[in-house]
Each structure stands twice: as C-alpha cells, then as structure tokens.
N, C-alpha and C. Protein backbone atom coordinates (compact mmCIF):
# COMPACT_ATOMS: atom_id res chain seq x y z
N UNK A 1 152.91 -191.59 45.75
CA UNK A 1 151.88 -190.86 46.47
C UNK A 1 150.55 -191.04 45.76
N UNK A 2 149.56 -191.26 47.07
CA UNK A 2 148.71 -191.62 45.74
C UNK A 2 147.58 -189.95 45.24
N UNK A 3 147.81 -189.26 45.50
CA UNK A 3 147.76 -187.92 45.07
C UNK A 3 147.97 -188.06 43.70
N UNK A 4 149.35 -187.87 43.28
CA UNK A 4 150.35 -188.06 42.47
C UNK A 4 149.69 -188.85 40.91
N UNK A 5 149.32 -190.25 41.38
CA UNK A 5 148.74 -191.26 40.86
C UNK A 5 147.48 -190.87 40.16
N UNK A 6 146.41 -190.66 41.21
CA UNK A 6 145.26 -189.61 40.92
C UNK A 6 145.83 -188.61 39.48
N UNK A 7 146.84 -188.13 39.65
CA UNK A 7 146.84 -187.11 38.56
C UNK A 7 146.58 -185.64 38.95
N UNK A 8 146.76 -185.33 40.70
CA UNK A 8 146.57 -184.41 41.13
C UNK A 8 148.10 -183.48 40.91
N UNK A 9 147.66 -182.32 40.37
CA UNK A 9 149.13 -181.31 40.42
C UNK A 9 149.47 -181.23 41.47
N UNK A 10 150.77 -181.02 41.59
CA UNK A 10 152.23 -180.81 42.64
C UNK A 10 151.49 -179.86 43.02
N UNK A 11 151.33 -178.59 42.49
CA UNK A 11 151.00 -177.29 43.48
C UNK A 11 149.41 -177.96 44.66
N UNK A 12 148.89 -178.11 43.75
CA UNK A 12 147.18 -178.73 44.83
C UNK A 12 147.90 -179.53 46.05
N UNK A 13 148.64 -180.37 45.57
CA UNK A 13 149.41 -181.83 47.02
C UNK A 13 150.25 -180.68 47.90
N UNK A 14 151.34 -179.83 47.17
CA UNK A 14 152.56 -179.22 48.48
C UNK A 14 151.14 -178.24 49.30
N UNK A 15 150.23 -177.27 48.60
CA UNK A 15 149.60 -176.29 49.13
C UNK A 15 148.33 -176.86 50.09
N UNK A 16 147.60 -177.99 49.70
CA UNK A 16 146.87 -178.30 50.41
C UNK A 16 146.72 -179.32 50.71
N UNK A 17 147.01 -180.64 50.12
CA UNK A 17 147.12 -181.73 50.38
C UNK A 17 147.94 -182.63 51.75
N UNK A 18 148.82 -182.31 52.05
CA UNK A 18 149.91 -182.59 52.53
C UNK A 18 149.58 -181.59 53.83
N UNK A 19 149.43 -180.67 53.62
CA UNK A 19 149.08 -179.73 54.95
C UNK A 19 147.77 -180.08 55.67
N UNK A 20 147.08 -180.66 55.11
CA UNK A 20 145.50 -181.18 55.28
C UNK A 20 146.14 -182.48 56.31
N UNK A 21 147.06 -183.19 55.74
CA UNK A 21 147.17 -184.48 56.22
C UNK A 21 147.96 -184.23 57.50
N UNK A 22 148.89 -183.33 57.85
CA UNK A 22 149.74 -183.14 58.65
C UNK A 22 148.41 -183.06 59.79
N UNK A 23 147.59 -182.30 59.37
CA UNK A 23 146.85 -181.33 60.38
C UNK A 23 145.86 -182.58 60.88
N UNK A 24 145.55 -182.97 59.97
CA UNK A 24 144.30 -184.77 60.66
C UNK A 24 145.48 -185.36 61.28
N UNK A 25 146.71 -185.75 61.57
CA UNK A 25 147.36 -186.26 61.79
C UNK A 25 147.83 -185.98 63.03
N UNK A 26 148.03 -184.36 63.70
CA UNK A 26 147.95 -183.45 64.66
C UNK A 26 146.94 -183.82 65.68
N UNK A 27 144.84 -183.87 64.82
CA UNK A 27 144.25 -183.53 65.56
C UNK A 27 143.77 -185.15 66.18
N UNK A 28 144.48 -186.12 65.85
CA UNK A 28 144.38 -187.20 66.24
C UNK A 28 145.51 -187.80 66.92
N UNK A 29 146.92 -187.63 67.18
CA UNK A 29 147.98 -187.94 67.53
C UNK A 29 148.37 -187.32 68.92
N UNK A 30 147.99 -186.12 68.66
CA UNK A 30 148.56 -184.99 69.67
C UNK A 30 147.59 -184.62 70.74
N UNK A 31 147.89 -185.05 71.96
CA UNK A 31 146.59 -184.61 72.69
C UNK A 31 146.18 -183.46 73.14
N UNK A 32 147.19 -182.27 72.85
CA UNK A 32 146.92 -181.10 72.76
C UNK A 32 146.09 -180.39 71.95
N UNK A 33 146.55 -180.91 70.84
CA UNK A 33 145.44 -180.76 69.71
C UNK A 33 144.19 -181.37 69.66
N UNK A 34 143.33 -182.46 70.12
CA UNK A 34 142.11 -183.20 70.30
C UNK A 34 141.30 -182.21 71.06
N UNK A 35 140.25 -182.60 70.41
CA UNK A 35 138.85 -182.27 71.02
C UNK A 35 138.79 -182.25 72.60
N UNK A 36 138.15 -181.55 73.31
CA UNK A 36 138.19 -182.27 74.66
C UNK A 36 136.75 -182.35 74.90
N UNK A 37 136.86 -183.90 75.71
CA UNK A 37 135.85 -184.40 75.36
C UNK A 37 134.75 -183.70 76.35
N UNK A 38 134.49 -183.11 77.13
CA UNK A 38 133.47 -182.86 77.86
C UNK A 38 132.88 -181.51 76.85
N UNK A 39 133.88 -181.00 75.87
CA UNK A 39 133.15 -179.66 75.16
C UNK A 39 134.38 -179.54 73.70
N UNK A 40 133.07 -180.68 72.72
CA UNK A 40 133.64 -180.30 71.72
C UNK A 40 134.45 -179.37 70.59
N UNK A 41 133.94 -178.18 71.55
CA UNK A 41 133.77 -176.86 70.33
C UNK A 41 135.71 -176.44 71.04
N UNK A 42 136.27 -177.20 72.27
CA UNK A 42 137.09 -176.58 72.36
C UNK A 42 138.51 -177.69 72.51
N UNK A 43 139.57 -177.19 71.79
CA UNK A 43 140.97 -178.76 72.19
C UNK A 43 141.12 -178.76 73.33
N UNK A 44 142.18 -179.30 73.71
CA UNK A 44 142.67 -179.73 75.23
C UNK A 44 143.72 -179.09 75.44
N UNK A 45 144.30 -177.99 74.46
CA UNK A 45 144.79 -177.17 74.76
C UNK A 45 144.36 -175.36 75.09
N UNK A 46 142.85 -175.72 74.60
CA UNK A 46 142.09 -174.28 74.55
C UNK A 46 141.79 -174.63 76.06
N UNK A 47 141.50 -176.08 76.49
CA UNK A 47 140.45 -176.14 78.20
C UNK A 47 141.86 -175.92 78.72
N UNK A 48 142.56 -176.03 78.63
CA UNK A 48 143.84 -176.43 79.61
C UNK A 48 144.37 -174.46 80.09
N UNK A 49 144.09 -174.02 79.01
CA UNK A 49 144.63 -171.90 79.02
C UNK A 49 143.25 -171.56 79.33
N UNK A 50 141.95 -171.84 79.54
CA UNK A 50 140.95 -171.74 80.13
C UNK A 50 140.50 -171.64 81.40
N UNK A 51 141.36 -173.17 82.05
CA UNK A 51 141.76 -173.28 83.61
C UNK A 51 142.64 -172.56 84.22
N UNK A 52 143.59 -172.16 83.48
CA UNK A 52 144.66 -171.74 84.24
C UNK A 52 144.20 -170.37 84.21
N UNK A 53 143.97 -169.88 83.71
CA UNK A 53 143.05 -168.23 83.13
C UNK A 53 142.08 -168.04 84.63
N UNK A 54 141.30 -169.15 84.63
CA UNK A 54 140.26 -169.17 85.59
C UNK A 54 140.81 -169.66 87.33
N UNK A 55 142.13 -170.12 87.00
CA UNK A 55 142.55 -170.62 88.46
C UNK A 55 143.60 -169.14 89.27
N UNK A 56 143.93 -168.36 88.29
CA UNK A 56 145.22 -167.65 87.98
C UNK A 56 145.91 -168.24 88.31
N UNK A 57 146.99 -169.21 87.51
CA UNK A 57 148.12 -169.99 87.81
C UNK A 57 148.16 -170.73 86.60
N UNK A 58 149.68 -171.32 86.36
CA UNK A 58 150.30 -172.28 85.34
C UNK A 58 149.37 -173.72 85.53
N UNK A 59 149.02 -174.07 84.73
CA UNK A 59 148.20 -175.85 84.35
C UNK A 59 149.15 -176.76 83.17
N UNK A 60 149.30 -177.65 83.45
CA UNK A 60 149.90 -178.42 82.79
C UNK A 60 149.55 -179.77 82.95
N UNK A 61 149.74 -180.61 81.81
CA UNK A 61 149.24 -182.18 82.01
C UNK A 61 150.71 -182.74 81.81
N UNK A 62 150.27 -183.57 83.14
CA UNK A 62 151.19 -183.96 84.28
C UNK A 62 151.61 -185.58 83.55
N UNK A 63 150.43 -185.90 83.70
CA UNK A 63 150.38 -187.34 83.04
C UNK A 63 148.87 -187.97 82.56
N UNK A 64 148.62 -188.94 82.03
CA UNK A 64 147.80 -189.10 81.34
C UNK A 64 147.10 -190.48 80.68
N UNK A 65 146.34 -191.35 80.37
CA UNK A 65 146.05 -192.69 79.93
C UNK A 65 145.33 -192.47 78.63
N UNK A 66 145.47 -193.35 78.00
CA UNK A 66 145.22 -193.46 76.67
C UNK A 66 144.29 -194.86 76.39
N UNK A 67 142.92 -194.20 76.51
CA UNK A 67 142.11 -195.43 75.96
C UNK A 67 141.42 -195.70 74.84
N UNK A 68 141.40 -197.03 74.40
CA UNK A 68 140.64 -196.99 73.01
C UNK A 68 139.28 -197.47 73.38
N UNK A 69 138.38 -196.75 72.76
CA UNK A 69 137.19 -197.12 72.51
C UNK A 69 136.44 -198.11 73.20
N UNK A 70 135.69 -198.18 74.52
CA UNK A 70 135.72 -199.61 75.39
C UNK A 70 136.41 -199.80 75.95
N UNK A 71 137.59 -199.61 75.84
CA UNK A 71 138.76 -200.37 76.93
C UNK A 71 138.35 -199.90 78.29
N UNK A 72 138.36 -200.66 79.33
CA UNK A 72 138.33 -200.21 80.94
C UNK A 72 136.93 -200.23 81.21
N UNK A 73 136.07 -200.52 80.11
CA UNK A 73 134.67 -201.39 80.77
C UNK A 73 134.32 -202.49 80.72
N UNK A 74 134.34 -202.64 81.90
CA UNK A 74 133.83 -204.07 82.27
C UNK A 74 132.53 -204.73 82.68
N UNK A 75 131.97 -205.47 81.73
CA UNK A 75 130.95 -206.08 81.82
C UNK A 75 130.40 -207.34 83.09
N UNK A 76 130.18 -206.76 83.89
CA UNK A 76 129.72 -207.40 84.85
C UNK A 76 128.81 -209.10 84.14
N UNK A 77 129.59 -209.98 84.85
CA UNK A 77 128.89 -211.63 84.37
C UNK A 77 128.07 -211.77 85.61
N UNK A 78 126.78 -211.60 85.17
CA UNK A 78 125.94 -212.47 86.03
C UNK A 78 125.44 -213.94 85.67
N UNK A 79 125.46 -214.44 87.22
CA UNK A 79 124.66 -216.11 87.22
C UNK A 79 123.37 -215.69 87.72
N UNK A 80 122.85 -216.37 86.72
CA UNK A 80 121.55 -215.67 86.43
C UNK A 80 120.66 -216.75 87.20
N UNK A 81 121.02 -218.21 87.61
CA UNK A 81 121.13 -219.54 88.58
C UNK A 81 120.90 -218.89 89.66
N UNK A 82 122.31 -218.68 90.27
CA UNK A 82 122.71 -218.82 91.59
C UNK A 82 121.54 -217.24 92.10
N UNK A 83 121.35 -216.34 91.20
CA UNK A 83 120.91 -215.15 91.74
C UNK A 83 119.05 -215.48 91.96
N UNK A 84 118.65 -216.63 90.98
CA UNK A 84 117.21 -216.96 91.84
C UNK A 84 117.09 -217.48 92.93
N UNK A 85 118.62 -218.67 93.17
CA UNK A 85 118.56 -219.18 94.42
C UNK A 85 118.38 -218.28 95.34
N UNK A 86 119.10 -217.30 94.75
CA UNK A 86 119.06 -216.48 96.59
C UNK A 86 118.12 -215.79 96.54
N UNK A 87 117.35 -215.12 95.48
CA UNK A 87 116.04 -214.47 96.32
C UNK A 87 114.88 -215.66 96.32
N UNK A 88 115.14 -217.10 95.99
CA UNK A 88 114.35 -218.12 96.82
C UNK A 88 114.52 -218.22 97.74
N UNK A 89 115.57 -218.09 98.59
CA UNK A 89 116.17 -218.20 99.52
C UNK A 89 116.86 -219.62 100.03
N UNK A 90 117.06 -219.76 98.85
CA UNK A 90 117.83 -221.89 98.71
C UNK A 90 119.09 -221.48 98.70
C-alpha cells in the first residue's frame, strides 16, 4: 500500500485513508452517488427523491447511457469547395 510505504500509521490509513478512497470511488462509479449535472450542489440521488417528492409518486432510473467526455459529438465536415460552388451558383 502505498500509504504504508509513505510511512503513514495503520490507524491514519483504516480511519481515514481507505474510507476517503472508498468514498472517491462511490462518487465516481456509482451513479447514484454523482453530481447531477444540471445542479451541482445536488447527487442523482438527492434530484431523483426531489422528483418524486414533487411528482407525489415512486421515480426510479429505469435505464441509462454512459458517456465519456465528447463521445456522441459529432463534428460536422464541411466542403468548404463544393459550398462556394453553390452559392456561385455553378
């Protein structure tokens, strides 16, 4: 462990170390636990008992996609040619 290595005491790693890591590990893994993105200050499990609070009724995520960073935008290629032809009208 590299805690351990460091020269950090057993009590500092079981009490906070290790619980620290579980918990970054939670708020990045678990999508219950994440930020939600339209309002940082709250997870996706605080918006999710928010809605249902506000709908009166059970909410649940049903299903879901997982994107990284960029993925699913697409950069439109323009011909930058063919697009004078046409407002030349050639």
């Amino acid at each position: 462990n590299k805690a351990l290595e460091e020269g950090k005491p057993e009590k500092i790693i079981a009490d906070r170390i290790v619980p620290g890591q579980i918990k970054n590990f939670y708020k990045i893994n678990v999508l219950e636990a994440q930020e939600y993105v339209k309002d940082d200050s709250l997870t996706v499990s605080q918006y999710i008992a928010s809605a249902a609070k506000e709908l009166g009724t059970e909410v649940s995520v049903v299903r879901f996609t997982n994107y990284k960073l960029g993925e699913g935008i697409e950069k439109k290629e323009d011909d930058f040619a063919a697009e004078v032809m046409k407002q030349a009208g050639l």
